[in-house]
Protein backbone atom coordinates (compact mmCIF):
# COMPACT_ATOMS: atom_id res chain seq x y z
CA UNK A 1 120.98 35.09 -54.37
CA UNK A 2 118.33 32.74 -52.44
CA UNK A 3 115.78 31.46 -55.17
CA UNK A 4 112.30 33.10 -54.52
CA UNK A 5 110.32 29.71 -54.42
CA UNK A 6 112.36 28.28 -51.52
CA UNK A 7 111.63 31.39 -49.91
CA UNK A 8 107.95 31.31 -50.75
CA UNK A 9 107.82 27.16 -49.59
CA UNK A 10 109.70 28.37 -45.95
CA UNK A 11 107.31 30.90 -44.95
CA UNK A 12 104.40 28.45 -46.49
CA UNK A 13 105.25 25.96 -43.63
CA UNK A 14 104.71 27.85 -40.65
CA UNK A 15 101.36 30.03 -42.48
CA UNK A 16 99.96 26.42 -43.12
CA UNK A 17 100.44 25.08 -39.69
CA UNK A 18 98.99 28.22 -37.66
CA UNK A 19 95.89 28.33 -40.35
CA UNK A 20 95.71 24.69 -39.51
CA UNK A 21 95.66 24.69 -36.04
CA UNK A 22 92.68 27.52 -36.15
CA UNK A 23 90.18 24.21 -36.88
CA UNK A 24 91.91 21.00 -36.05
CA UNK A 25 90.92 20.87 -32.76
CA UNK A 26 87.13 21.51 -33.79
CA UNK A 27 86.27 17.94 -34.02
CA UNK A 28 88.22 16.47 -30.78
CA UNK A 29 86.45 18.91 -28.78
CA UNK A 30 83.97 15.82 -26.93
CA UNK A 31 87.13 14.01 -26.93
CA UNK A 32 89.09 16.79 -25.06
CA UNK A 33 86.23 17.65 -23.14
CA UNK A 34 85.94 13.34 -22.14
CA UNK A 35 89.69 13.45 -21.21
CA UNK A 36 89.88 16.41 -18.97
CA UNK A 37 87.16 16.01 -16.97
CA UNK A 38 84.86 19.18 -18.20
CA UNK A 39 81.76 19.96 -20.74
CA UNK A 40 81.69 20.42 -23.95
CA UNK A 41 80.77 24.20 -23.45
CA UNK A 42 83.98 24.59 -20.95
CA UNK A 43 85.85 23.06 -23.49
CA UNK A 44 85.09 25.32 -26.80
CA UNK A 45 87.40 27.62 -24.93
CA UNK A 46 90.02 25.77 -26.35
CA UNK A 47 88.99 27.11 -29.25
CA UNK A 48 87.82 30.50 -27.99
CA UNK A 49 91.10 31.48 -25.69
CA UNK A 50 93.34 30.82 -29.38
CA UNK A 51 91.23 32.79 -31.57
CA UNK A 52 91.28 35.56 -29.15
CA UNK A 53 95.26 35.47 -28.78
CA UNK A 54 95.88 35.21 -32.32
CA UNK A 55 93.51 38.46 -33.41
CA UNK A 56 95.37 40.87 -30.80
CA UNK A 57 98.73 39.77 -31.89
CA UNK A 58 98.06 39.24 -35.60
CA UNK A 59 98.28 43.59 -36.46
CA UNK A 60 100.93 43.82 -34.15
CA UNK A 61 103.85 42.15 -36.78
CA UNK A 62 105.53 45.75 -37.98
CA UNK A 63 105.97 47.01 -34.60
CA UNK A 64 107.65 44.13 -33.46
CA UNK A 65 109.35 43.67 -36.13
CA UNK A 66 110.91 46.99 -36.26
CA UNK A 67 111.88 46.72 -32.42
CA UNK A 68 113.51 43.68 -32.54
CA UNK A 69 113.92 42.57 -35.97
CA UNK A 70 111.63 40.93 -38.77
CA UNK A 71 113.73 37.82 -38.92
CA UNK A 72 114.14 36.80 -34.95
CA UNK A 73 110.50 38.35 -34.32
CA UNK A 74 109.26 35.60 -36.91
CA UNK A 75 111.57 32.92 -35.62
CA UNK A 76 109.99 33.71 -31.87
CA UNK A 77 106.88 33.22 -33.11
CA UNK A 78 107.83 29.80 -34.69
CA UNK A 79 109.63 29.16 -31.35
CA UNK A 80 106.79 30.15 -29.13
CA UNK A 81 103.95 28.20 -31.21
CA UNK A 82 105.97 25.07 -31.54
CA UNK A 83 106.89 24.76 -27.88
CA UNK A 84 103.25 25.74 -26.87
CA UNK A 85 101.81 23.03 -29.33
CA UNK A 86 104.15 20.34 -27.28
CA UNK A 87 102.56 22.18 -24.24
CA UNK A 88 99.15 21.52 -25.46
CA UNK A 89 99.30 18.10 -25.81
CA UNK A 90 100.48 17.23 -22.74
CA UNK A 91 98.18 19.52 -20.90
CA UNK A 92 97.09 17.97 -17.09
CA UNK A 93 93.48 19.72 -17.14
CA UNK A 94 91.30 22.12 -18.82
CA UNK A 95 92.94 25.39 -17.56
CA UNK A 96 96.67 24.75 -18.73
CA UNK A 97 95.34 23.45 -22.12
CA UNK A 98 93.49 26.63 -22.36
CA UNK A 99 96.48 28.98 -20.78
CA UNK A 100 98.69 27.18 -23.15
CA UNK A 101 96.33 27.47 -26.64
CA UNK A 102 96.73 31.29 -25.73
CA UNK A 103 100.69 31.39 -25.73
CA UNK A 104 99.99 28.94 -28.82
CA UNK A 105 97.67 31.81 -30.41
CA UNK A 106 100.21 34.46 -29.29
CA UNK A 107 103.24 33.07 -31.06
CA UNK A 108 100.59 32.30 -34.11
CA UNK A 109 99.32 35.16 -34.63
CA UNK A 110 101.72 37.49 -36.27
CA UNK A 111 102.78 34.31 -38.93
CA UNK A 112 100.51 34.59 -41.63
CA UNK A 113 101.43 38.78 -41.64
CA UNK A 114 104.67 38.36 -41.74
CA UNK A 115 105.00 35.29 -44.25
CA UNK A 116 103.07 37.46 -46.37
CA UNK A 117 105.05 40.32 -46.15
CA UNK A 118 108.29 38.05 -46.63
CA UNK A 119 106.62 37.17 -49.86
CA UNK A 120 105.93 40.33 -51.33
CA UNK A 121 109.67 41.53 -50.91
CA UNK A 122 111.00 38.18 -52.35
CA UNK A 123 109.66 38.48 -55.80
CA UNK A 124 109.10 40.79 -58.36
CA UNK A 125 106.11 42.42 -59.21
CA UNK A 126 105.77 40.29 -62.37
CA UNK A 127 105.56 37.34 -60.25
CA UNK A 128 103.67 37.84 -56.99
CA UNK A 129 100.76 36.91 -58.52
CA UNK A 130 102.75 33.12 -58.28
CA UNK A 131 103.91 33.74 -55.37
CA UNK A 132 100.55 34.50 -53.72
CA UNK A 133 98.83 31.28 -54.87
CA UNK A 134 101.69 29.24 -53.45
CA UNK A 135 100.39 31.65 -49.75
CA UNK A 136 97.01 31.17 -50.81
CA UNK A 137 97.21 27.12 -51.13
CA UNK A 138 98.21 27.12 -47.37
CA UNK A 139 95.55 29.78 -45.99
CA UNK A 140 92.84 28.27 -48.34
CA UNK A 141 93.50 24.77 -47.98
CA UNK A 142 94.34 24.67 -44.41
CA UNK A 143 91.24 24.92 -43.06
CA UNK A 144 89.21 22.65 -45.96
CA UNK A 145 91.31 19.81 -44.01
CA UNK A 146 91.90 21.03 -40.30
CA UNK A 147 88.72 18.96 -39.66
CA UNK A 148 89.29 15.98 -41.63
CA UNK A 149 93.01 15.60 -39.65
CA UNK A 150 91.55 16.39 -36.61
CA UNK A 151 89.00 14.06 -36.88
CA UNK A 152 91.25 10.90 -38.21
CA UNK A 153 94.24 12.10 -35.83
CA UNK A 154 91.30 11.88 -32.84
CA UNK A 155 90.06 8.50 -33.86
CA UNK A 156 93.32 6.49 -34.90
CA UNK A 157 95.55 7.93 -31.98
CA UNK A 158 94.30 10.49 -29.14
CA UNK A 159 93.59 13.97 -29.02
CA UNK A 160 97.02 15.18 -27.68
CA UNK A 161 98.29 14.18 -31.35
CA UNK A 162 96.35 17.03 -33.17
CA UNK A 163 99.14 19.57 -31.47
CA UNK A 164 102.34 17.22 -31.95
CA UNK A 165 101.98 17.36 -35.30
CA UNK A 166 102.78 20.75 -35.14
CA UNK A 167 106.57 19.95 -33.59
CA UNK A 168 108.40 18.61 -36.61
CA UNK A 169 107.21 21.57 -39.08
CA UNK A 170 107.93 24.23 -37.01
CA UNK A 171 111.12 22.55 -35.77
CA UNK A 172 111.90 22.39 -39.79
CA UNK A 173 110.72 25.90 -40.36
CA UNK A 174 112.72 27.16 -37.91
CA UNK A 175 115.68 25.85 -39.79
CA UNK A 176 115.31 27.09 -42.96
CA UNK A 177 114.23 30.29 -41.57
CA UNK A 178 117.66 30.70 -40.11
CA UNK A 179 118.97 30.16 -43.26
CA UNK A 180 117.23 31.26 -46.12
CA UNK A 181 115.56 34.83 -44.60
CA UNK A 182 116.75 38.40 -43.50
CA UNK A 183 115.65 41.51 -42.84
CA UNK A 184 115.89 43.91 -45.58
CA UNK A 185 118.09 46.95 -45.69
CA UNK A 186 115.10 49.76 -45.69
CA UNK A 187 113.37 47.66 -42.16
CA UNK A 188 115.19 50.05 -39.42
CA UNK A 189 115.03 48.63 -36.45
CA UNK A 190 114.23 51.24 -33.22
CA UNK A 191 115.45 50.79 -29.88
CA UNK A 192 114.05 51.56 -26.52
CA UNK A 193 116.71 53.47 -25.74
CA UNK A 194 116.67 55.95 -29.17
CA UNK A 195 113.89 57.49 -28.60
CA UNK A 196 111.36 54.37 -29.09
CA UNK A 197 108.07 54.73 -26.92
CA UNK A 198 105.84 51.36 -26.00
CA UNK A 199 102.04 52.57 -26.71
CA UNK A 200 101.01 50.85 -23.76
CA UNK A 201 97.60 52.55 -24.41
CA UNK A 202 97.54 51.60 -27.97
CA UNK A 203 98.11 48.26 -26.67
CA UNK A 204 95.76 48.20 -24.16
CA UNK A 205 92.46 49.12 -26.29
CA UNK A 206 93.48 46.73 -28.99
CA UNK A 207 93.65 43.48 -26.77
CA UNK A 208 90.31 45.13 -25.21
CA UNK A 209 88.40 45.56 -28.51
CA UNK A 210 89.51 42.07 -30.69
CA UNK A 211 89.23 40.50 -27.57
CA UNK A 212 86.12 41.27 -26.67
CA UNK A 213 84.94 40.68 -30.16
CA UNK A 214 85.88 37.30 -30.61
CA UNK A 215 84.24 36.40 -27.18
CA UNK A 216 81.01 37.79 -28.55
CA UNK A 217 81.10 36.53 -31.47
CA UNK A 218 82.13 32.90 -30.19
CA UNK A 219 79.85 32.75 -27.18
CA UNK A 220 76.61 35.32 -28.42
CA UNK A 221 74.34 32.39 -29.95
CA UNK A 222 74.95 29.85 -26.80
CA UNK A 223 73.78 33.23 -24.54
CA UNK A 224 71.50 34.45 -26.61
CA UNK A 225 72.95 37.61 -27.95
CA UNK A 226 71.89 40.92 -26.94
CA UNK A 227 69.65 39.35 -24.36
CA UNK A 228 73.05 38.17 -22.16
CA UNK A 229 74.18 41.06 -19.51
CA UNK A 230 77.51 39.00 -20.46
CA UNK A 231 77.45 40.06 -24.24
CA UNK A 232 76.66 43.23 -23.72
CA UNK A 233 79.17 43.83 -21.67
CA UNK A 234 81.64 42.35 -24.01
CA UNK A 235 80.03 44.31 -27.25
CA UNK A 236 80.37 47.29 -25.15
CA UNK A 237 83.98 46.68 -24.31
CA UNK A 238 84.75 45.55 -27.57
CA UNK A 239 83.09 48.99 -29.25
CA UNK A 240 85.50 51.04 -26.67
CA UNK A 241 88.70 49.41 -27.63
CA UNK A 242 88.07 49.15 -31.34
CA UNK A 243 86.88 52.90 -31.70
CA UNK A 244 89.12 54.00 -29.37
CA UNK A 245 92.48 52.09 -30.86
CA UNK A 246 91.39 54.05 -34.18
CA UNK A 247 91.32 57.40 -33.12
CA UNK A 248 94.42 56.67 -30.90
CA UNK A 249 96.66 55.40 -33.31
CA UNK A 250 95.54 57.74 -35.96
CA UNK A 251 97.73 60.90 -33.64
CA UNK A 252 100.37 58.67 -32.62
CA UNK A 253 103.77 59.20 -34.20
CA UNK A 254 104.70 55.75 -33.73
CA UNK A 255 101.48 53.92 -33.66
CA UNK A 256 100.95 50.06 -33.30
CA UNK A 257 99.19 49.68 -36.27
CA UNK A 258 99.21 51.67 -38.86
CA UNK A 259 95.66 52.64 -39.88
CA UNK A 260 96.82 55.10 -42.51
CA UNK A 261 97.57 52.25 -44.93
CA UNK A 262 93.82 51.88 -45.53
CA UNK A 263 94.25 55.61 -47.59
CA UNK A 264 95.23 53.68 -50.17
CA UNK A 265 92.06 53.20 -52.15
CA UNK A 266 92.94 49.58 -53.87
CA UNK A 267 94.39 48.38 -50.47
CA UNK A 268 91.24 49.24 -48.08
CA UNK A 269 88.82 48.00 -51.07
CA UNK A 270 90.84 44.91 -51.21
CA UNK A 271 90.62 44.63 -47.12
CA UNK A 272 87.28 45.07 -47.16
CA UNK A 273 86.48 41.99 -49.98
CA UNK A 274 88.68 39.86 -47.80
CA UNK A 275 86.57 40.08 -45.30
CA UNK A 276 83.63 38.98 -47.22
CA UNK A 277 85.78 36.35 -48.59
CA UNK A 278 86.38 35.00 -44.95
CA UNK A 279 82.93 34.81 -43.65
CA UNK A 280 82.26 32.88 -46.55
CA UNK A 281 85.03 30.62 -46.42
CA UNK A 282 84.65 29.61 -43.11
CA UNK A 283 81.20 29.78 -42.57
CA UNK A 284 80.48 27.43 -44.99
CA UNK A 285 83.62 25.31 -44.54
CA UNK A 286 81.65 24.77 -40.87
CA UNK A 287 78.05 24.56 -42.18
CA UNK A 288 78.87 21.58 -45.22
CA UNK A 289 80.13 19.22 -42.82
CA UNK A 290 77.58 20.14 -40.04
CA UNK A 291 74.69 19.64 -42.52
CA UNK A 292 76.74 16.02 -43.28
CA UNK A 293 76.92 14.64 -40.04
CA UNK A 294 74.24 15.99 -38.07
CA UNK A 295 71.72 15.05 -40.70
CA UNK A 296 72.77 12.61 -42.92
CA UNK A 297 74.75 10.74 -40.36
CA UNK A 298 78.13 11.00 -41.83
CA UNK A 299 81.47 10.07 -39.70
CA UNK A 300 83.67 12.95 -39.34
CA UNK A 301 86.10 11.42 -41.55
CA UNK A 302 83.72 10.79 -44.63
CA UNK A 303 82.52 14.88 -43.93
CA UNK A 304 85.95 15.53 -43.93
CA UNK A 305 86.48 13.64 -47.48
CA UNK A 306 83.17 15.06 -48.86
CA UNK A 307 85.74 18.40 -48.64
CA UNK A 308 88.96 17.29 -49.54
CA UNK A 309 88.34 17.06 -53.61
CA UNK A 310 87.47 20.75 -53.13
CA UNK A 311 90.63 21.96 -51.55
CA UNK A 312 92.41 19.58 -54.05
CA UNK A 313 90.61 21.79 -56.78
CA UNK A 314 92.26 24.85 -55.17
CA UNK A 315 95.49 23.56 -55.05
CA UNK A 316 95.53 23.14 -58.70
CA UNK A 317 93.49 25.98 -59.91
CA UNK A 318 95.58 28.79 -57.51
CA UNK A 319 98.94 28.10 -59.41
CA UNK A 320 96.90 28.77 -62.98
CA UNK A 321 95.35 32.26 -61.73
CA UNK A 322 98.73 33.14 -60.49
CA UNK A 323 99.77 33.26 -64.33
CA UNK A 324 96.90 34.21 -65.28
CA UNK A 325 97.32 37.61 -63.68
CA UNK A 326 99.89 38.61 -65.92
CA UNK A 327 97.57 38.54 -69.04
CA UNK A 328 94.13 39.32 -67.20
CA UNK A 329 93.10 42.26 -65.05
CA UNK A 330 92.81 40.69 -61.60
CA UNK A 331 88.98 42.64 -61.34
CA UNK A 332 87.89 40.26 -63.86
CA UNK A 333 89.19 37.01 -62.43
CA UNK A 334 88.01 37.82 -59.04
CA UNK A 335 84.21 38.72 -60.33
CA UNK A 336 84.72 34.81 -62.53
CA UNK A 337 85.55 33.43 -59.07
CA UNK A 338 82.99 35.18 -56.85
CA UNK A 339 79.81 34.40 -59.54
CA UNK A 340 80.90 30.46 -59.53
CA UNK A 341 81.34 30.12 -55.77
CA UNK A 342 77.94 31.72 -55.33
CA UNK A 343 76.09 29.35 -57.96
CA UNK A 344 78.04 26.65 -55.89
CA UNK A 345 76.97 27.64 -52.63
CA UNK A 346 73.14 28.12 -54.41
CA UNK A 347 73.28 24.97 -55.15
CA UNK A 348 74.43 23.73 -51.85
CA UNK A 349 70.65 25.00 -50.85
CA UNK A 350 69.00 22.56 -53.10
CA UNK A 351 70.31 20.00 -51.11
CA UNK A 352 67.44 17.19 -49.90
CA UNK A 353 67.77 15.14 -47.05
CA UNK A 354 68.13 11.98 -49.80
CA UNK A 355 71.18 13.83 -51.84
CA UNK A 356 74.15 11.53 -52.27
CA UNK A 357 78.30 11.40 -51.59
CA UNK A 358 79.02 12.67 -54.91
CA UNK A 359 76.43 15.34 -55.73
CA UNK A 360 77.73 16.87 -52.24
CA UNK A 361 81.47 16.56 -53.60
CA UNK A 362 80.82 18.36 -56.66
CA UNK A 363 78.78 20.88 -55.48
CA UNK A 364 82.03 21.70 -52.43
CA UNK A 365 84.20 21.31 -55.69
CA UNK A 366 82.10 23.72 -57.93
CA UNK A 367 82.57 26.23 -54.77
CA UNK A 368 86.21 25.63 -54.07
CA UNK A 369 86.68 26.13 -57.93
CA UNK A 370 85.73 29.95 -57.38
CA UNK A 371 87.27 30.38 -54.34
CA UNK A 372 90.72 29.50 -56.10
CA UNK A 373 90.34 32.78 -58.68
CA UNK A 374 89.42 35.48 -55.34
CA UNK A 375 92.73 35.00 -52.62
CA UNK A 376 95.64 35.55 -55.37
CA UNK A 377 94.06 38.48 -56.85
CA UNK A 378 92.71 40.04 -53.99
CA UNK A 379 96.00 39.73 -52.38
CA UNK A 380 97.29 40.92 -55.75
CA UNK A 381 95.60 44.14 -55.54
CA UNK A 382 95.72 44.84 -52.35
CA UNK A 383 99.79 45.30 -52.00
CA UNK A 384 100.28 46.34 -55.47
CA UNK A 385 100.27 50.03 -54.84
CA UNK A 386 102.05 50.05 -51.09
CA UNK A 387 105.48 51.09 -50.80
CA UNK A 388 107.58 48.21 -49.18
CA UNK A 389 108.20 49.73 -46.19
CA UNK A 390 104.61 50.06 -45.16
CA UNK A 391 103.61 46.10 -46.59
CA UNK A 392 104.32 44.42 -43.16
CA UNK A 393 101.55 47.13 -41.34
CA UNK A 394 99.31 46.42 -44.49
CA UNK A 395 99.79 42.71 -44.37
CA UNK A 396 98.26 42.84 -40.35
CA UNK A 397 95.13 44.73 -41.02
CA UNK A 398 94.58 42.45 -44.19
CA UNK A 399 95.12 39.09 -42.41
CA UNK A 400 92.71 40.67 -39.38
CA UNK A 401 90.37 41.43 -41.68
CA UNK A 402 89.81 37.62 -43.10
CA UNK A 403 90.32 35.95 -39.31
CA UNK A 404 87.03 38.21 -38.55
CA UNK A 405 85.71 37.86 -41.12
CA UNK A 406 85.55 33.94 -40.07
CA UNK A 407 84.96 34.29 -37.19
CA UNK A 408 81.77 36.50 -37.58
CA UNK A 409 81.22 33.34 -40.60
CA UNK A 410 80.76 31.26 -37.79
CA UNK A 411 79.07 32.98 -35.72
CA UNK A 412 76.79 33.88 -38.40
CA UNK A 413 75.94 30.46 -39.63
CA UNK A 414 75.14 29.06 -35.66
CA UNK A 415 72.38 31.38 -35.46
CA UNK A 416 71.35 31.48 -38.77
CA UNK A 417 70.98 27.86 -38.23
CA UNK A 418 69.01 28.17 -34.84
CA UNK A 419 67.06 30.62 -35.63
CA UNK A 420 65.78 29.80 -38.64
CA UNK A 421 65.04 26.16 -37.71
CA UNK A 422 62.82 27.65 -34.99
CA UNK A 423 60.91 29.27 -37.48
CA UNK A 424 60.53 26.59 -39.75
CA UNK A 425 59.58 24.53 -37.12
CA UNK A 426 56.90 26.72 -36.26
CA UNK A 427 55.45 26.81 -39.96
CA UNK A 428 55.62 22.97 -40.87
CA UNK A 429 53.79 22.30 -36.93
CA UNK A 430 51.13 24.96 -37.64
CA UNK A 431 50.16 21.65 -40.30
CA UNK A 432 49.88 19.02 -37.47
CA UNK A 433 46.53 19.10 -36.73
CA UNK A 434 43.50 17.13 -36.51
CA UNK A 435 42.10 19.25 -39.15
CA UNK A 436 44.70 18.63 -41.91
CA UNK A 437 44.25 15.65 -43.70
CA UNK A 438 47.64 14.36 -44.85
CA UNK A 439 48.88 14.79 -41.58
CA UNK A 440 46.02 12.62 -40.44
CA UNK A 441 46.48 10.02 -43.17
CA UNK A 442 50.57 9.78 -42.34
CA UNK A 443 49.31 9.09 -38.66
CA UNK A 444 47.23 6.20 -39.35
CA UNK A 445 49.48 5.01 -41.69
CA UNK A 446 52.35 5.20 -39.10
CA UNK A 447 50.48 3.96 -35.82
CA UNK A 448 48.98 1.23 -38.14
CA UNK A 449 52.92 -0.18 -39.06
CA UNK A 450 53.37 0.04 -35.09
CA UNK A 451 50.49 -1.76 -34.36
CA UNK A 452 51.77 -4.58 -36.93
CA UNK A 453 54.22 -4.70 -34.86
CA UNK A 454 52.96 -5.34 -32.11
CA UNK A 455 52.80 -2.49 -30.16
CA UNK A 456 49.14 -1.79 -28.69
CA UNK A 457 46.90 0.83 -30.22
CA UNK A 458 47.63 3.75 -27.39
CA UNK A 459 51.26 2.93 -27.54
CA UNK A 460 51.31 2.65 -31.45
CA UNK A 461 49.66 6.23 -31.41
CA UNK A 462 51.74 7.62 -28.97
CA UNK A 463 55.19 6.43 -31.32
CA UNK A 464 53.40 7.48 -34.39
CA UNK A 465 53.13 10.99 -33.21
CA UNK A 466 56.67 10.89 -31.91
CA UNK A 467 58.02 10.18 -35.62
CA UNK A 468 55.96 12.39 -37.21
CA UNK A 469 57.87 14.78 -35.13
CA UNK A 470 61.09 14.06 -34.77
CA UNK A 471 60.57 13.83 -39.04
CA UNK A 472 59.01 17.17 -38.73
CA UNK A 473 62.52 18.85 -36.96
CA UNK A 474 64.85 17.17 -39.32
CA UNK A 475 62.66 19.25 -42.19
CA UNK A 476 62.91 22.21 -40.33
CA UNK A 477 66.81 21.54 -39.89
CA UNK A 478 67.35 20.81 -43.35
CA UNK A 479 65.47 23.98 -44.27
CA UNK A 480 67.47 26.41 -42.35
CA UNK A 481 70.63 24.19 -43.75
CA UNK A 482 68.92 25.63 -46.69
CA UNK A 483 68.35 29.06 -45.72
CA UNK A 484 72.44 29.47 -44.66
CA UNK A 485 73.71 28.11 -47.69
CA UNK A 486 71.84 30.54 -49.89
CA UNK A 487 72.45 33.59 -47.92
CA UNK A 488 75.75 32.73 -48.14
CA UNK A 489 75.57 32.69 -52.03
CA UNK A 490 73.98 36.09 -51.96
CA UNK A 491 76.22 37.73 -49.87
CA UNK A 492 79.54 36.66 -51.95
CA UNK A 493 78.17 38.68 -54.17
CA UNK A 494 78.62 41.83 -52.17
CA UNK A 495 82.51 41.32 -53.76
CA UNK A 496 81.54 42.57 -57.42
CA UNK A 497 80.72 45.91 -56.91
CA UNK A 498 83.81 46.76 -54.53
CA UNK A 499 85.69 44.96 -57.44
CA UNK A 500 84.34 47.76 -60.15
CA UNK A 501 85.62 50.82 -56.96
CA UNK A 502 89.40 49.48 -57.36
CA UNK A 503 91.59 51.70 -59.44
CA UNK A 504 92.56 49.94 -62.90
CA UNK A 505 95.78 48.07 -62.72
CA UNK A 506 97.51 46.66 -65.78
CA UNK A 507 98.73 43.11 -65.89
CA UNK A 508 102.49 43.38 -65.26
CA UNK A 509 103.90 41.53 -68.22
CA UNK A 510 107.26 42.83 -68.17
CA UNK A 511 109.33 42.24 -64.95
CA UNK A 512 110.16 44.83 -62.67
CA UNK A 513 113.55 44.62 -61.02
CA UNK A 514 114.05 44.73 -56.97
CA UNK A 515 116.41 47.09 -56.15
């Protein structure tokens, strides 16, 4: 019999590099954008056209499976990403990169569903709790570094790199794939020929509504939301497909996805705290090193390392809450976890334009350092109650759930940002007047310094105001940096009450044999 762990490291290698690939290219957008002859706005599509691929495909890993086989549908996948990744790098202009980074998201996104569902059947119930951190260090971490590659990938070599990287591991995982998994007895595989209908429409309104979603939520703040005839068309289209897939799939007999999983109390509870968990997760993996470089003038590198000792905390901590699941009711841990990554992220919104390297470290380490006690025992909970057969459907709604989750993080936290920096900008000007006297004091004080300099007294009036202002919008910035950061904090805490709704589950201490 195959040992569990080398099981659980295969199916880590090809999670780690899609999860990856979801950010790395975030910071070589200019560079891309430089290289190919387009704007930065033509080129987030790069970013836009994978996330998009990757949500309609990602529920889609039982059905495939079952037509054609868990094992070969997973080694496609690896196939299909790896050879697309080559593709990418060696893409001639904007719209093969971008045609490519969809066949890229395609063959990406049923990995993470699958792996997980690999997982789950490898290893008794005693030890999945294990078994989920070693998951959980690839999902979690991935992204803490996607930008700090990307960036030192971008500025040592050239922007091509950030997808060749991808060609050895999945080359590698393909190889132990072939040898270490199968396909358990109980997966039957259907044929077209037996009976075995495509749900073209099934298909149809799911690509439609996820689709449509992630455009919105990737493009609404740069048009303005609601106020864009080209969001609204997409929020219409995506409310269509996504209500419509529901109801469909509900009276299929054999559906696409499986929505009847979510019956299971623990399971759609668990769903539902995974999405929290990735809106946080990303949208403040974007807004730290945003706040870093945009303000404080930090390279992306040295943003990138002000994150690193916090996904190094992860990768330590996950292992100990996988054993600490078998003593400790995974409720408990996850409200621990969810309490400390809010006072981190609190924290995060004391932050002053003067704070240094290492108070921003620890408080990204105090943050990461809760995050490491929510994935394991969410994930915990979440399959603990499925029967088997029904864990690969499960494991696509859950991963969908946390890549929306993000993405709506992101979104979120661009127009929290904008917004709110309007506003504040509109309270702290209100004070610029000829009627308030420290404003009038910093003037003379500032045109006086210009005029030592020798510029002449219009001139050194003129600059004066200028600073005052441009001073004035880097408050306002840091105050909506402010703002996001502590809604974020709040809304983690949305997760405790959902966690007291989950059905009681004692810590497996005995193991449970596989049959």
């Amino acid at each position: 019999m195959i040992n569990p762990w080398i099981i659980a490291v295969t199916v880590m290698l090809a999670t780690f590099m899609e999860v990856l690939d979801t950010s790395v290219a975030n910071v070589a957008l200019p560079h891309i954008a430089g290289s190919l002859s387009s704007t930065v706005e033509e080129a987030t599509w790069v970013l836009t056209s994978y996330l998009v691929a990757n949500a309609i495909i990602l529920p889609m890993g039982a059905w495939f499976s079952m037509l054609i086989g868990r094992k070969r549908f997973y080694m496609i996948c690896v196939a299909v990403f790896t050879v697309s990744s080559f593709l990418c790098g060696i893409a001639p202009s904007l719209g093969f990169l971008v045609f490519f980074r969809i066949l890229q998201g395609l063959g990406g996104g049923a990995l993470q569903p699958i792996s997980q569902a690999i997982l789950v059947e490898s290893f008794p119930r005693h030890k999945q709790g294990m078994a989920m951190a070693v998951y959980g260090m690839g999902v979690v971490v991935a992204p803490v570094i996607g930008p700090t590659l990307g960036g030192w990938i971008t500025d040592n070599f050239s922007w091509g790199w950030i997808f060749f990287i991808n060609i050895p591991v999945g080359i590698l995982s393909l190889v132990l794939t072939s040898s270490l998994i199968y396909d358990p007895p109980y997966l039957v595989r259907k044929s077209l020929g037996s009976g075995f209908k495509i749900d073209y429409i099934g298909f149809g309104l799911l690509a439609m509504g996820l689709g449509s979603l992630e455009i919105v939520l990737d493009e609404g703040q740069r048009n303005d939301w609601f106020g864009s005839n080209f969001i609204v068309a997409f929020a219409l289209a995506a409310a269509i497909g996504l209500i419509g897939v529901v109801f469909w799939e509900l009276r299929q007999k054999q559906p696409v996805i499986d929505f009847h999983v979510l019956k299971e109390r623990n399971f759609a509870l668990a769903t539902l705290s995974m999405l929290v968990l990735g809106f946080v997760l990303y949208g403040s993996t974007t807004l730290l090193p945003l706040f870093l470089q945009t303000l404080l003038g930090y390279t992306a590198l040295l943003s990138g390392l002000v994150l690193s000792p916090g996904g190094i905390a992860i990768c330590i901590c996950m292992p100990v809450v996988g054993m600490m699941l078998r003593k400790y009711q995974a409720r408990w841990l996850v409200i621990f976890g969810v309490l400390v990554s809010s006072v981190g992220l609190i924290a995060m919104s004391r932050f002053t334009l003067e704070v240094d390297y290492t108070t921003a470290v620890w408080g990204r380490v105090v943050q990461s350092f809760g995050l490491a006690f929510l994935f394991v025992p969410i994930s915990t909970v979440a399959f603990q109650r499925l029967p088997r057969e029904r864990v690969t459907y499960a494991t696509g709604l859950y991963n969908l759930a946390r890549n929306i989750g993000g993405s709506s993080g992101i979104a979120a936290i661009t127009t929290i940002l904008a917004r709110r920096a309007q506003y504040h900008q509109s309270v702290l000007s209100s004070h610029l007047t000829p009627y308030d006297p420290a404003y009038m004091a910093a003037l003379s004080r500032t045109a006086r310094a210009f005029e030592l300099g020798g510029s002449s007294a219009p001139d050194a009036a003129h600059q004066a105001q200028g600073v005052i202002y441009g001073t004035l919008l880097k408050q306002a910035a840091m105050l909506s940096f402010s703002d996001a950061f502590f809604i974020m904090g709040i809304l983690f805490l949305v997760i405790v009450p959902l966690m007291f709704m989950i059905k009681k589950t004692a810590p497996p201490k005995q193991p449970i044999l596989v049959e």
